[in-house]
Protein backbone atom coordinates (compact mmCIF):
# COMPACT_ATOMS: atom_id res chain seq x y z
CA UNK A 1 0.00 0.00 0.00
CA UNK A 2 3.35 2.38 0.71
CA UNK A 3 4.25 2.10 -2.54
CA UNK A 4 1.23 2.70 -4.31
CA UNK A 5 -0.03 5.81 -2.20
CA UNK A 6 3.73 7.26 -2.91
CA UNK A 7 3.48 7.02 -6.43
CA UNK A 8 -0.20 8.19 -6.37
CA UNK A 9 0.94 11.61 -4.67
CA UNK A 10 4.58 12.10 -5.47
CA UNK A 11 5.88 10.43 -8.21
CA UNK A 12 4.17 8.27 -10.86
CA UNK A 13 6.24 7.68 -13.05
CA UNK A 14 9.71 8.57 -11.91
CA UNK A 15 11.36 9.37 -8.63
CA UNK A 16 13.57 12.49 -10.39
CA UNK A 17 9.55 14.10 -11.87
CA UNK A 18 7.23 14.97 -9.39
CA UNK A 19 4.32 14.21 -11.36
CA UNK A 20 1.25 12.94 -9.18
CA UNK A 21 -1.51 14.90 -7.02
CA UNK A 22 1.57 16.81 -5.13
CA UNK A 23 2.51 18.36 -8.53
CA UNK A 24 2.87 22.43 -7.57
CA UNK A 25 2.05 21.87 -4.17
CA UNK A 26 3.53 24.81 -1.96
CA UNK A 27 3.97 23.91 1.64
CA UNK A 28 5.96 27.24 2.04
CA UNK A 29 3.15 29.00 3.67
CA UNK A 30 2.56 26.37 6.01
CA UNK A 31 6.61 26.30 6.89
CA UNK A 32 6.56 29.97 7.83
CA UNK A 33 3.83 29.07 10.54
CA UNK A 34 5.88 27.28 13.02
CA UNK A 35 7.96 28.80 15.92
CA UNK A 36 10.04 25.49 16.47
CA UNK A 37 13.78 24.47 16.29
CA UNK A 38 14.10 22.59 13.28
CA UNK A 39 17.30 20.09 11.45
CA UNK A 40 16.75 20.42 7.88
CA UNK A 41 19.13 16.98 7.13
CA UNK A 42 20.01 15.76 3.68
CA UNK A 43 22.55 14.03 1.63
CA UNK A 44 25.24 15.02 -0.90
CA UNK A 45 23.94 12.38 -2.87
CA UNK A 46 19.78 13.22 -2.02
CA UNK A 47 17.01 14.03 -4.02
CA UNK A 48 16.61 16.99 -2.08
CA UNK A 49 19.01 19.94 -4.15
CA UNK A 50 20.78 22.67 -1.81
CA UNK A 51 18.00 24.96 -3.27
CA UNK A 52 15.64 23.46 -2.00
CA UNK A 53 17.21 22.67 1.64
CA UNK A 54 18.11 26.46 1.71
CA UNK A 55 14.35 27.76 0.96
CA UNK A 56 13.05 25.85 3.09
CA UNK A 57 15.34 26.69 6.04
CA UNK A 58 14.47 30.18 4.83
CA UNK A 59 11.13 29.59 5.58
CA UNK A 60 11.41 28.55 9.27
CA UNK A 61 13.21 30.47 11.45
CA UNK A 62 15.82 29.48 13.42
CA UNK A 63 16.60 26.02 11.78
CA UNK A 64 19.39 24.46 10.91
CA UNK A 65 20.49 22.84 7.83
CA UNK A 66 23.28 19.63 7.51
CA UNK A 67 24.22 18.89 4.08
CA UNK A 68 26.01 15.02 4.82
CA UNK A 69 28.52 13.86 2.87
CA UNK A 70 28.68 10.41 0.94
CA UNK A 71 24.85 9.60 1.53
CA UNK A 72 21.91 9.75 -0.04
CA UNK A 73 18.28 10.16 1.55
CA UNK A 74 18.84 7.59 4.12
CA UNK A 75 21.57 9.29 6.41
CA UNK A 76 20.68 7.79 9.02
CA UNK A 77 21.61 4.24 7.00
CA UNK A 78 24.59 5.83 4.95
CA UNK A 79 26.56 7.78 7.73
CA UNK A 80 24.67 6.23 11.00
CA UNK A 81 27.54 7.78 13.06
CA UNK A 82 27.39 11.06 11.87
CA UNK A 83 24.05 11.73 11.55
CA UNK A 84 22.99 10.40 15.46
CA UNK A 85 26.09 13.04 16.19
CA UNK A 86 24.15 15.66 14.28
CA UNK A 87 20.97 15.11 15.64
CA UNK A 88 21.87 14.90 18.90
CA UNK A 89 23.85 17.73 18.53
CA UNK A 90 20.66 19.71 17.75
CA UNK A 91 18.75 18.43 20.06
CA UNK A 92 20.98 19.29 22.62
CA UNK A 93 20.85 22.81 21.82
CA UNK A 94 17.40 23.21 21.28
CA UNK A 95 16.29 21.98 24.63
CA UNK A 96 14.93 24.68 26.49
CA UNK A 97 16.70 25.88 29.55
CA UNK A 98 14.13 25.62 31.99
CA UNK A 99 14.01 21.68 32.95
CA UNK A 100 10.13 22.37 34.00
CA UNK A 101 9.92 22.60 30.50
């Protein structure tokens, strides 16, 4: 069902041509919404283009974005070491100061 709902939205007929129900979908607006620490994460070797990582940090303030080298969109597969370093990293400094919190 994954698979089929995937290519239904995103990507019908190839994973490089967004061409399903997604097609000019904007979720810029939406980005600019939220007042939340955020890791923008991708790979050297991603889908994602630094265009697109950089508009999207644009669009929510305060984030952060890691561009990993030597993986693709599975960082967390192709450089497990590095990216649990960079995520806890972030984590670390985004939790608040007050430990009620």
């Amino acid at each position: 069902m994954g698979w089929d709902v995937l290519r239904e939205l995103w990507v019908s007929r190839s994973d490089f041509h967004i061409d399903g129900n997604l097609k000019g979908f904007d979720l810029t607006p939406g980005l600019r919404k939220l007042k939340i620490p955020t890791l923008i994460i991708y790979g050297d070797h991603d889908l994602l283009t630094d265009a697109t990582a950089r508009e999207t940090a644009s669009a929510l303030a305060g984030s952060r974005v890691i561009r990993m080298p030597n993986c693709g969109h599975s960082q967390f597969a192709d450089q497990p070491v590095a990216f649990l370093e960079a995520v806890s990293t972030f984590l670390t400094a985004a939790r608040p100061t007050d430990e009620r919190l």
